[in-house]
N, C-alpha and C. Protein backbone atom coordinates (compact mmCIF):
# COMPACT_ATOMS: atom_id res chain seq x y z
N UNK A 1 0.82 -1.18 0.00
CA UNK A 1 0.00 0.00 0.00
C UNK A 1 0.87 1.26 0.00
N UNK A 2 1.86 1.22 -0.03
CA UNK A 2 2.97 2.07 -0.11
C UNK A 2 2.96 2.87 -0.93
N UNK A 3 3.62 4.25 -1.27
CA UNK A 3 3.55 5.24 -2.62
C UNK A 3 4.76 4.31 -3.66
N UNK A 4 4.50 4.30 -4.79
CA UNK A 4 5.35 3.86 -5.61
C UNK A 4 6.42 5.28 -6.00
N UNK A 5 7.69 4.70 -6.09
CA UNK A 5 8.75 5.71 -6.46
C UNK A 5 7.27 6.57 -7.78
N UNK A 6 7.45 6.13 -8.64
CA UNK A 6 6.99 6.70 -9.96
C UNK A 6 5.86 7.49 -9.40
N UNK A 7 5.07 7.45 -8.58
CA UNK A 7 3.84 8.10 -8.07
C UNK A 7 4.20 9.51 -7.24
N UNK A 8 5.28 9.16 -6.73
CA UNK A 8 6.31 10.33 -6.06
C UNK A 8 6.95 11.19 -6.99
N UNK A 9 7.22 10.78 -8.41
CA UNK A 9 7.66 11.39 -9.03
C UNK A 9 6.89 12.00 -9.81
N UNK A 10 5.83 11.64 -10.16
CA UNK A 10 4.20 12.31 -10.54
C UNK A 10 4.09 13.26 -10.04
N UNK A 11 4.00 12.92 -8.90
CA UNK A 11 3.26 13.95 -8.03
C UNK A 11 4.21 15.10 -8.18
N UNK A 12 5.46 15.27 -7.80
CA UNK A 12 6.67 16.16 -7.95
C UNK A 12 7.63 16.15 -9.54
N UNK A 13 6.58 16.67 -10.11
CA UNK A 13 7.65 16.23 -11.34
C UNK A 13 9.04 17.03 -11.85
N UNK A 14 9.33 18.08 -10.60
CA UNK A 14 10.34 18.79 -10.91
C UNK A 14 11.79 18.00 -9.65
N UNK A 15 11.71 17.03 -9.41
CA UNK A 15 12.35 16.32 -8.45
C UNK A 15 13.50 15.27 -9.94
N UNK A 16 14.77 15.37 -9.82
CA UNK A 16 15.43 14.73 -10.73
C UNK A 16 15.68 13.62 -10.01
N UNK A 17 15.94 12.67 -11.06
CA UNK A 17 15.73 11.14 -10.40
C UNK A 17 17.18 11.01 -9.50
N UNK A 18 18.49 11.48 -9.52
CA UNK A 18 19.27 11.77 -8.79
C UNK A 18 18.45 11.72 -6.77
N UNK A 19 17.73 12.40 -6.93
CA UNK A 19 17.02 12.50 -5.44
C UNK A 19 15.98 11.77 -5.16
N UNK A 20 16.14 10.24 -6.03
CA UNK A 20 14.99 9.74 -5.59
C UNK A 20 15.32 8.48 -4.53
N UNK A 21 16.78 8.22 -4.23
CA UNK A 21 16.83 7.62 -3.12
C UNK A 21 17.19 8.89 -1.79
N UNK A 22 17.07 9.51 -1.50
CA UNK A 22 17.33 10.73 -0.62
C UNK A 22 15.85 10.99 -0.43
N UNK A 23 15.21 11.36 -1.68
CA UNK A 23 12.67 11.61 -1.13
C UNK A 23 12.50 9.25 0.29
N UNK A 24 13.07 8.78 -0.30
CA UNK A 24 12.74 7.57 0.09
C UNK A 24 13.29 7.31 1.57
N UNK A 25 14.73 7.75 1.69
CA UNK A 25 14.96 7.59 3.05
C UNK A 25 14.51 8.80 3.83
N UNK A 26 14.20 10.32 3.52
CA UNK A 26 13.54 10.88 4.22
C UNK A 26 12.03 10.57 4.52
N UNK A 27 11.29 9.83 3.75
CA UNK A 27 10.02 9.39 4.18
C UNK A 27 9.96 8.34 5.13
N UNK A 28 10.41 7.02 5.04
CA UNK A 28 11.07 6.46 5.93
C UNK A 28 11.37 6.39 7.34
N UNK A 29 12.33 7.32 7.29
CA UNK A 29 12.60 8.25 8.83
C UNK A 29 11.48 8.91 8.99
N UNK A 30 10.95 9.52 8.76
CA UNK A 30 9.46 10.42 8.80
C UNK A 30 8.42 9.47 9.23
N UNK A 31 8.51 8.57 8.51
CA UNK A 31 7.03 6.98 9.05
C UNK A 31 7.72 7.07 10.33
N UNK A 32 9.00 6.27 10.30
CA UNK A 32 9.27 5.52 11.42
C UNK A 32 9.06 6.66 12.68
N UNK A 33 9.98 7.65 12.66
CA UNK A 33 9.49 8.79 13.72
C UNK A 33 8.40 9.32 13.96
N UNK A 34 7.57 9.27 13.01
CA UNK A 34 6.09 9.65 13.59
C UNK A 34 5.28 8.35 14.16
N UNK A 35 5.37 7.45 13.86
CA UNK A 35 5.08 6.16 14.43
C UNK A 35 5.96 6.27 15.65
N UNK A 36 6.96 6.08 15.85
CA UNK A 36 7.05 6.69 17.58
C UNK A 36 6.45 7.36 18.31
N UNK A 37 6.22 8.57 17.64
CA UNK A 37 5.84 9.68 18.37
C UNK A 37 4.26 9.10 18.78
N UNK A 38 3.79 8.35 17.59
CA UNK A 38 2.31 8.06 17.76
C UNK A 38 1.85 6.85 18.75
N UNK A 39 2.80 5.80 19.10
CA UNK A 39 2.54 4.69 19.94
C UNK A 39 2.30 5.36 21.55
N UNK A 40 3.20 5.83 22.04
CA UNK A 40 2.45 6.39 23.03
C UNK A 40 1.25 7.12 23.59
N UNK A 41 1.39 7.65 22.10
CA UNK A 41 -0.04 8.33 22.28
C UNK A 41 -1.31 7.31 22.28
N UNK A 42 -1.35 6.36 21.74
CA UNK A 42 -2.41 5.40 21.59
C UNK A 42 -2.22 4.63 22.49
N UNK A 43 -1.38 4.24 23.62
CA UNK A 43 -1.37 3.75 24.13
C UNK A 43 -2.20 4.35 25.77
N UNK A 44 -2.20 5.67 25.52
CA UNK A 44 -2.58 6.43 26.67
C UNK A 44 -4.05 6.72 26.32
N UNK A 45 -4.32 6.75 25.26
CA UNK A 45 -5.92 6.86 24.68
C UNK A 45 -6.40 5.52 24.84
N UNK A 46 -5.50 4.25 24.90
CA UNK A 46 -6.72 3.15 24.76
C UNK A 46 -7.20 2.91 26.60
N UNK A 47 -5.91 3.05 27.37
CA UNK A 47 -6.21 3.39 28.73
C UNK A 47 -6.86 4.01 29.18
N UNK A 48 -6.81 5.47 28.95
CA UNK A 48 -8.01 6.35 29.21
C UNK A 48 -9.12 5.90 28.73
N UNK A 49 -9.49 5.13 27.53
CA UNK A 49 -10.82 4.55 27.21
C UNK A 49 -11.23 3.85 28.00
N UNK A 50 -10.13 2.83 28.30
CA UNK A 50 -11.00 1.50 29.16
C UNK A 50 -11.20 2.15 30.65
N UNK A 51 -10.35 3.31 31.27
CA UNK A 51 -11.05 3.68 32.33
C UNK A 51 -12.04 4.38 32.51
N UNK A 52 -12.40 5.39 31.12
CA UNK A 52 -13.66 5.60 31.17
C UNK A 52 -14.76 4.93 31.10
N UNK A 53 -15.03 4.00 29.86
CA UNK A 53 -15.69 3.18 29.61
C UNK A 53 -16.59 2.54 31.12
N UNK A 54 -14.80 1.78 31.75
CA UNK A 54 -15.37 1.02 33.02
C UNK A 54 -16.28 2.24 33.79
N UNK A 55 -15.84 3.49 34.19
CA UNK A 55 -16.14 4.07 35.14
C UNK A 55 -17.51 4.67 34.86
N UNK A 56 -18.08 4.80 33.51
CA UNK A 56 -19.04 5.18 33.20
C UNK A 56 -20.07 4.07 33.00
N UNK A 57 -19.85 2.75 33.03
CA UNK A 57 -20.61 1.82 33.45
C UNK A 57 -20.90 1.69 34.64
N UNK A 58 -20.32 1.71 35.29
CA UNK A 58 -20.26 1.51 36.98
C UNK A 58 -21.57 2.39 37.16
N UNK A 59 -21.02 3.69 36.76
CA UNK A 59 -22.06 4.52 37.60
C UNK A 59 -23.32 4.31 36.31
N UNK A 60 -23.26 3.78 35.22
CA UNK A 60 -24.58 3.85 34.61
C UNK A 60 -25.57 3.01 35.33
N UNK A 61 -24.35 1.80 35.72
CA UNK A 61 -25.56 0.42 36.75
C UNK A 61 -26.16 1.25 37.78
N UNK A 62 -25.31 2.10 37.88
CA UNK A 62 -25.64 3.05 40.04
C UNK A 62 -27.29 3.78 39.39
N UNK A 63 -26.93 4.57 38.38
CA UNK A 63 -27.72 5.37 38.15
C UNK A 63 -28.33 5.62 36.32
N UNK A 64 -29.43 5.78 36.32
CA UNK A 64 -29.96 5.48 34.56
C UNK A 64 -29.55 6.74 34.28
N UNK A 65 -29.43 7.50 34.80
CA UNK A 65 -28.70 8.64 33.88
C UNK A 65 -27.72 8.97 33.64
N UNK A 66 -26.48 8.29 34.14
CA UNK A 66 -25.35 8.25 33.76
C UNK A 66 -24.85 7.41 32.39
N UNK A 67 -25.90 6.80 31.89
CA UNK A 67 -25.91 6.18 30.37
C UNK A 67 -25.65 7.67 29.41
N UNK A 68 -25.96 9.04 30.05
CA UNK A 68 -25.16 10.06 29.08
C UNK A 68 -24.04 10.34 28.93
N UNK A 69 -23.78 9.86 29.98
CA UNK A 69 -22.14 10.46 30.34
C UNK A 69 -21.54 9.10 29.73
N UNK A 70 -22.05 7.88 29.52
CA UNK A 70 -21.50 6.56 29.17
C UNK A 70 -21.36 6.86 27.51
N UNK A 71 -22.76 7.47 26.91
CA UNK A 71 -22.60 7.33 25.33
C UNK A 71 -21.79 8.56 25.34
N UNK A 72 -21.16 9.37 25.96
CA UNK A 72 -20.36 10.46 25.68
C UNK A 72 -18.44 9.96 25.54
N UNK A 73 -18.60 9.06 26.61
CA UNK A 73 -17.42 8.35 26.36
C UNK A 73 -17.27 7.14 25.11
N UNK A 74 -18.10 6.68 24.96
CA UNK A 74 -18.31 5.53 23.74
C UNK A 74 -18.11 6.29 22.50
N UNK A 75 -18.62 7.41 22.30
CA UNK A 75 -18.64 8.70 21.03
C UNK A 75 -17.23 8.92 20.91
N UNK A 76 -16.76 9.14 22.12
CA UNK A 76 -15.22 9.56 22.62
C UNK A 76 -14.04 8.84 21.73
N UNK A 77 -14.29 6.94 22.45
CA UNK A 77 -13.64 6.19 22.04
C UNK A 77 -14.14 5.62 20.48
N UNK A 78 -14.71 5.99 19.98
CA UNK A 78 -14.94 5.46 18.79
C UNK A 78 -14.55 6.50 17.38
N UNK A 79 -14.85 8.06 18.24
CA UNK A 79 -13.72 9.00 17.34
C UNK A 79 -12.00 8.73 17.77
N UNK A 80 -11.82 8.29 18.46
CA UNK A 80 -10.15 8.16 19.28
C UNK A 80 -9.70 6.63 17.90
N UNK A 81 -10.52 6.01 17.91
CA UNK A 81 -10.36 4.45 17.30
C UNK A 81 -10.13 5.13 15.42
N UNK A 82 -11.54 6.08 15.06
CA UNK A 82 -10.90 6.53 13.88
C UNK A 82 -9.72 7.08 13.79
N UNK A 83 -9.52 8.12 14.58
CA UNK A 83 -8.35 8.97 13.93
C UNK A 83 -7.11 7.81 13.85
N UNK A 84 -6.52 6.87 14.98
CA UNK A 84 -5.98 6.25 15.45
C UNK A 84 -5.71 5.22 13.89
N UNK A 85 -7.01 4.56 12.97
CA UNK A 85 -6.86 4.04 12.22
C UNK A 85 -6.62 5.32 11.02
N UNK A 86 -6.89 6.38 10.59
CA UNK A 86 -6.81 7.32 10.01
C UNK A 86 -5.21 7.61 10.30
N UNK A 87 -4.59 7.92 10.92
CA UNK A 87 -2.88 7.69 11.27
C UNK A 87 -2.08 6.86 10.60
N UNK A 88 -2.62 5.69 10.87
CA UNK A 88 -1.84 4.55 10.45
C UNK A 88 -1.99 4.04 9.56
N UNK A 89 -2.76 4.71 8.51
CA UNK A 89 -3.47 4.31 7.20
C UNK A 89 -2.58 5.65 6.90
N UNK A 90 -2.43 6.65 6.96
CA UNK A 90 -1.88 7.50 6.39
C UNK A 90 0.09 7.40 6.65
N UNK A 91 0.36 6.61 7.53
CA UNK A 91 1.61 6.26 7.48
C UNK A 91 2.27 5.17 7.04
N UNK A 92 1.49 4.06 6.66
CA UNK A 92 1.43 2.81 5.58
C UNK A 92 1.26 3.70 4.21
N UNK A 93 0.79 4.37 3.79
CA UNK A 93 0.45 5.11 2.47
C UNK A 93 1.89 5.96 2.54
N UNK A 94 2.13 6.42 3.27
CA UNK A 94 3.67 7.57 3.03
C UNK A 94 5.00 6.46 3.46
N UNK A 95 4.89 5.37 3.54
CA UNK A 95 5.85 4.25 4.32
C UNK A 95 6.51 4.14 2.73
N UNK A 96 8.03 3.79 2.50
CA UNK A 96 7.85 3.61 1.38
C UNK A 96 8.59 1.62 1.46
N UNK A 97 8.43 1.01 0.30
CA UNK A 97 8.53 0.17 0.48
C UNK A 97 10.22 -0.35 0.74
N UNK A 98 10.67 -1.27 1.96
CA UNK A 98 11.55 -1.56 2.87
C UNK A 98 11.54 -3.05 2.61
N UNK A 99 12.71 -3.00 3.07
CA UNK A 99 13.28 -4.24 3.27
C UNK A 99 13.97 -4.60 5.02
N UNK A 100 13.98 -5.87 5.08
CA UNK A 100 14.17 -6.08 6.68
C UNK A 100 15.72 -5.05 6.64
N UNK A 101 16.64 -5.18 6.24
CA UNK A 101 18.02 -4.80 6.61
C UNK A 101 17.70 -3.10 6.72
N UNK A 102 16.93 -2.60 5.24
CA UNK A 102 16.40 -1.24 5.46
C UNK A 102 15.74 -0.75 6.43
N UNK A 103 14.63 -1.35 6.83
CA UNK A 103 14.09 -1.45 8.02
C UNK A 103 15.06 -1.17 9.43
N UNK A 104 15.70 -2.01 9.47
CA UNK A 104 16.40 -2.22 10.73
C UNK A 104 17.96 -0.81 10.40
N UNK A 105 18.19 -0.78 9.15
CA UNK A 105 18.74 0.61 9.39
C UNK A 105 18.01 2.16 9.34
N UNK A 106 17.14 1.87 9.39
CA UNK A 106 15.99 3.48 9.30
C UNK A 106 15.91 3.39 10.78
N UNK A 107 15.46 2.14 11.75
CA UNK A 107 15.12 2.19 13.13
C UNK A 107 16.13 2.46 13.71
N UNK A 108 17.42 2.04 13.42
CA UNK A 108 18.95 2.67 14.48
C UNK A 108 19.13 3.92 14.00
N UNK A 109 18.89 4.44 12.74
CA UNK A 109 19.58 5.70 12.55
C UNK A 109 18.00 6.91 13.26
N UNK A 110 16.85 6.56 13.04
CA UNK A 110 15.92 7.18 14.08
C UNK A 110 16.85 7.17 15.64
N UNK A 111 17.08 6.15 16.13
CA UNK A 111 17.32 6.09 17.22
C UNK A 111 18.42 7.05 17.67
N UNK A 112 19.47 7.34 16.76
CA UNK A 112 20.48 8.30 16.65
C UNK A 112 20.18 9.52 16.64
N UNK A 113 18.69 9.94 16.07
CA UNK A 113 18.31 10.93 15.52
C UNK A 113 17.45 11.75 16.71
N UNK A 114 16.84 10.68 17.63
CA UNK A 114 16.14 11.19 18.82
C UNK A 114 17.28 11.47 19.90
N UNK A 115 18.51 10.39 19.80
CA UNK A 115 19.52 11.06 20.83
C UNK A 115 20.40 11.94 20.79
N UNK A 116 20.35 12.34 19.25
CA UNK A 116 20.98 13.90 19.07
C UNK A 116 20.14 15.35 19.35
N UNK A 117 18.50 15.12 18.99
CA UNK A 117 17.47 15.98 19.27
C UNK A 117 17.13 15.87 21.06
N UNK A 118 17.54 14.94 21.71
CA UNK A 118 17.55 14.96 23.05
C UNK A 118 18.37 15.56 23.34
N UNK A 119 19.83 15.57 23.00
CA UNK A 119 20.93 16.19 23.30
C UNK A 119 20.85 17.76 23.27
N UNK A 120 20.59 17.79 22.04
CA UNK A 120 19.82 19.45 21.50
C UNK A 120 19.13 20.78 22.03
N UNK A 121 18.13 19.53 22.93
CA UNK A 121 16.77 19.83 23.49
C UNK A 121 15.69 20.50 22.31
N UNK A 122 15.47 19.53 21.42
CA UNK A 122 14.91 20.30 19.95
C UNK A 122 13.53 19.17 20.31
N UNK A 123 12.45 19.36 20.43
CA UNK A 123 11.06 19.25 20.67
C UNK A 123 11.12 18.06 19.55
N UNK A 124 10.39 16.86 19.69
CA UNK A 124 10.20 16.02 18.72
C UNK A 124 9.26 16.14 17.30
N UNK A 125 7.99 17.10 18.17
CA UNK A 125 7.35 17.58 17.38
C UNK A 125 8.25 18.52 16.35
N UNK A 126 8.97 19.07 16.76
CA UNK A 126 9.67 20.51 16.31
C UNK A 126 10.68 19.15 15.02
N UNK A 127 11.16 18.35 15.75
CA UNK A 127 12.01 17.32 14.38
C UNK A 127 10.70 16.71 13.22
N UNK A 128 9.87 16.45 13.53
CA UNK A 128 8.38 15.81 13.06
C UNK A 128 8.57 16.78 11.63
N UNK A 129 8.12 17.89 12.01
CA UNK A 129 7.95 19.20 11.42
C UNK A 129 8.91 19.43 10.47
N UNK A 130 10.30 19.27 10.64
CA UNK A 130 11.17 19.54 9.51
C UNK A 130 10.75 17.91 8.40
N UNK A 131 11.28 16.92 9.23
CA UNK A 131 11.14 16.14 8.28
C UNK A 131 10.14 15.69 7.37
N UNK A 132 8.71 16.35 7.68
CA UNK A 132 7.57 16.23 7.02
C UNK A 132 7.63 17.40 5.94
N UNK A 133 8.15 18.75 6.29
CA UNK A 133 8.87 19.60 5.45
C UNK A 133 9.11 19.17 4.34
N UNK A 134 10.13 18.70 4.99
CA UNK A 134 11.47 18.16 3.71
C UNK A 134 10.88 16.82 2.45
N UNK A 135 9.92 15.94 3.10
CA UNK A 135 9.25 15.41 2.24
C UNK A 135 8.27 15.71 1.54
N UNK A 136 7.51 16.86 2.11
CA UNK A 136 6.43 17.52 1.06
C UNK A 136 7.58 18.08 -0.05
N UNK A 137 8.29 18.97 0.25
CA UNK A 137 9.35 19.80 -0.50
C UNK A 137 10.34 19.42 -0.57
N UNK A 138 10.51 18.22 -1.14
CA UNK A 138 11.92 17.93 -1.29
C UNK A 138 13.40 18.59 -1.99
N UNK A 139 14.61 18.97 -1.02
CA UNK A 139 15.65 19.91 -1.69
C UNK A 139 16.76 19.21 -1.05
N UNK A 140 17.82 19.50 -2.00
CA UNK A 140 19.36 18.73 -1.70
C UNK A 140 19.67 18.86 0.08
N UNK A 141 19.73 19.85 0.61
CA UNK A 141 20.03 20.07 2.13
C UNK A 141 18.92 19.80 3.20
N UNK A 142 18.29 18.93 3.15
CA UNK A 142 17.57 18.52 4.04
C UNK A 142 17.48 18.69 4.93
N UNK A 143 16.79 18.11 6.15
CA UNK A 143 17.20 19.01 7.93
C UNK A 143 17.97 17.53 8.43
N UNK A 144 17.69 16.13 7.84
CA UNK A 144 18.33 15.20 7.76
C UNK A 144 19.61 14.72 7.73
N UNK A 145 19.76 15.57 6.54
CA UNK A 145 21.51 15.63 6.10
C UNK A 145 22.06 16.38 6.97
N UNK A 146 21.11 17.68 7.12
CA UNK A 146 22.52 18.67 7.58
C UNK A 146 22.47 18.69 8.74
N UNK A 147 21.54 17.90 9.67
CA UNK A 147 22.09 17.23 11.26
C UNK A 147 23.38 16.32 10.76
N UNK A 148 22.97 15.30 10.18
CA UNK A 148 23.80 14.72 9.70
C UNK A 148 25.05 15.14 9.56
N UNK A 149 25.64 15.93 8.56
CA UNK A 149 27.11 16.18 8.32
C UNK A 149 27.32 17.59 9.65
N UNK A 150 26.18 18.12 10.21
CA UNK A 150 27.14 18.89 11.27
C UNK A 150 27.51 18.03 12.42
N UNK A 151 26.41 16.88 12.71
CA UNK A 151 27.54 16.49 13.75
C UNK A 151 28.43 15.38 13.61
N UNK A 152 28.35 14.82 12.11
CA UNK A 152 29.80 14.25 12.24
C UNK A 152 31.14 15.47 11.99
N UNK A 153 31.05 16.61 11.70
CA UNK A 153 31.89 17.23 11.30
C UNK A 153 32.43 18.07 12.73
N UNK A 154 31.27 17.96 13.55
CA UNK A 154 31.26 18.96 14.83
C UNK A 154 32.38 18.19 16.01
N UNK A 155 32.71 17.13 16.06
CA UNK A 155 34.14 16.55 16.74
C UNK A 155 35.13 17.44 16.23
N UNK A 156 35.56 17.39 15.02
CA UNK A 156 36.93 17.87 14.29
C UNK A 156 36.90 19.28 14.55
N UNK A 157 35.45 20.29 14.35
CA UNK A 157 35.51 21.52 14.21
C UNK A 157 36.00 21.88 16.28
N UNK A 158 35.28 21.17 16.74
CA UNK A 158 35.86 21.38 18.30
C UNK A 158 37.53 21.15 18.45
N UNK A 159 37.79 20.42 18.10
CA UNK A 159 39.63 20.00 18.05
C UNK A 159 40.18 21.17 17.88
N UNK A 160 39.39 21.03 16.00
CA UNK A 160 40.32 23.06 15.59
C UNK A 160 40.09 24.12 16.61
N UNK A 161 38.95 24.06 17.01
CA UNK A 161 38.72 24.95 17.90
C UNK A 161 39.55 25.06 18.99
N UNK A 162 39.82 23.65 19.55
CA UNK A 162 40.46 23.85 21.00
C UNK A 162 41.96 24.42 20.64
N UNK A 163 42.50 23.60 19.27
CA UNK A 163 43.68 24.60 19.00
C UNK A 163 44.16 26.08 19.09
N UNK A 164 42.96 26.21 18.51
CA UNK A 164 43.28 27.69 18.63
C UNK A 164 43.33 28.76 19.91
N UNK A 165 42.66 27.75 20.97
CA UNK A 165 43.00 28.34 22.28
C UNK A 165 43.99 28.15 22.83
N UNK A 166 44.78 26.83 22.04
CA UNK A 166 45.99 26.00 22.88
C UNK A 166 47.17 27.14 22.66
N UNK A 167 46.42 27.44 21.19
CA UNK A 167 48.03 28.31 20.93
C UNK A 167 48.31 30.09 21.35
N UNK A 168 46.77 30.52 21.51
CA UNK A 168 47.03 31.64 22.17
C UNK A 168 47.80 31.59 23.20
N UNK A 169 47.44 30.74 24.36
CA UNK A 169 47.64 30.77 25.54
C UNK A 169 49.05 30.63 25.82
């Protein structure tokens, strides 16, 4: 159910095929990180359901009029259940198609990617945001890359740096 390269390139037809493995691993990272971001969240909505649910039964048995406050939570959880499938239907559709080894390198280099934005203190939402950016609008400098090459480059630039204090001093 995935977008096909060629459908990506439809859609963007000013994208040269040069950047069409660079649109693929930024979508990718984009599924996989928003699918992070999104498991917790559903995990705290299906909880909050079942404690409402329960708690609004309880008191519906206590009392017949608390069956409003019961179909208010049922309304609740049954818009919570769409969007929830509406998400994940929309991140299977932007997922692009993977392979286990791909797979398993999109999930470590995410994992790299949240412990440099932890390091940062850069809001996940706030990373969400570029990389959804960068895949609507795809351009050579990405927010991907250029985390990327600043902090592998950011060891060496500290060294030079410290030099240059070594030698004032």
């Amino acid at each position: 159910m995935a977008i096909s390269a060629s459908l990506v390139f439809v859609l963007y037809p000013g994208i040269p095929s040069s950047m069409k493995p660079t649109l693929n691993v930024v979508r990718a990272i984009g599924v996989e990180f928003a699918r992070r971001m999104l498991r917790p969240l559903i995990i705290v909505g299906i909880l909050t359901s079942i404690v409402l649910l329960s708690i609004g039964g309880w008191l519906a048995a206590q009392n017949a009029w608390w069956w409003i406050v019961e179909a208010i939570c049922i309304i609740g959880t049954i818009v919570f259940i769409g969007l929830v499938l509406v998400a994940r239907i929309a991140l299977r559709v932007a997922e692009p198609a993977l392979n286990k080894t791909q797979r398993q390198s999109v999930s470590v280099f995410v994992d790299k990617l949240e412990r440099v934005a932890e390091n940062i203190q850069t809001p996940q939402i706030v990373i969400l945001y570029y990389v959804i950016r960068d895949t609507i609008r795809p351009r050579p400098d990405s927010f991907i890359e250029t985390i990327s090459r600043d902090s592998k480059t950011l060891a060496p630039d500290f060294v030079n740096l410290r030099k240059h204090f070594t030698s004032e001093a």
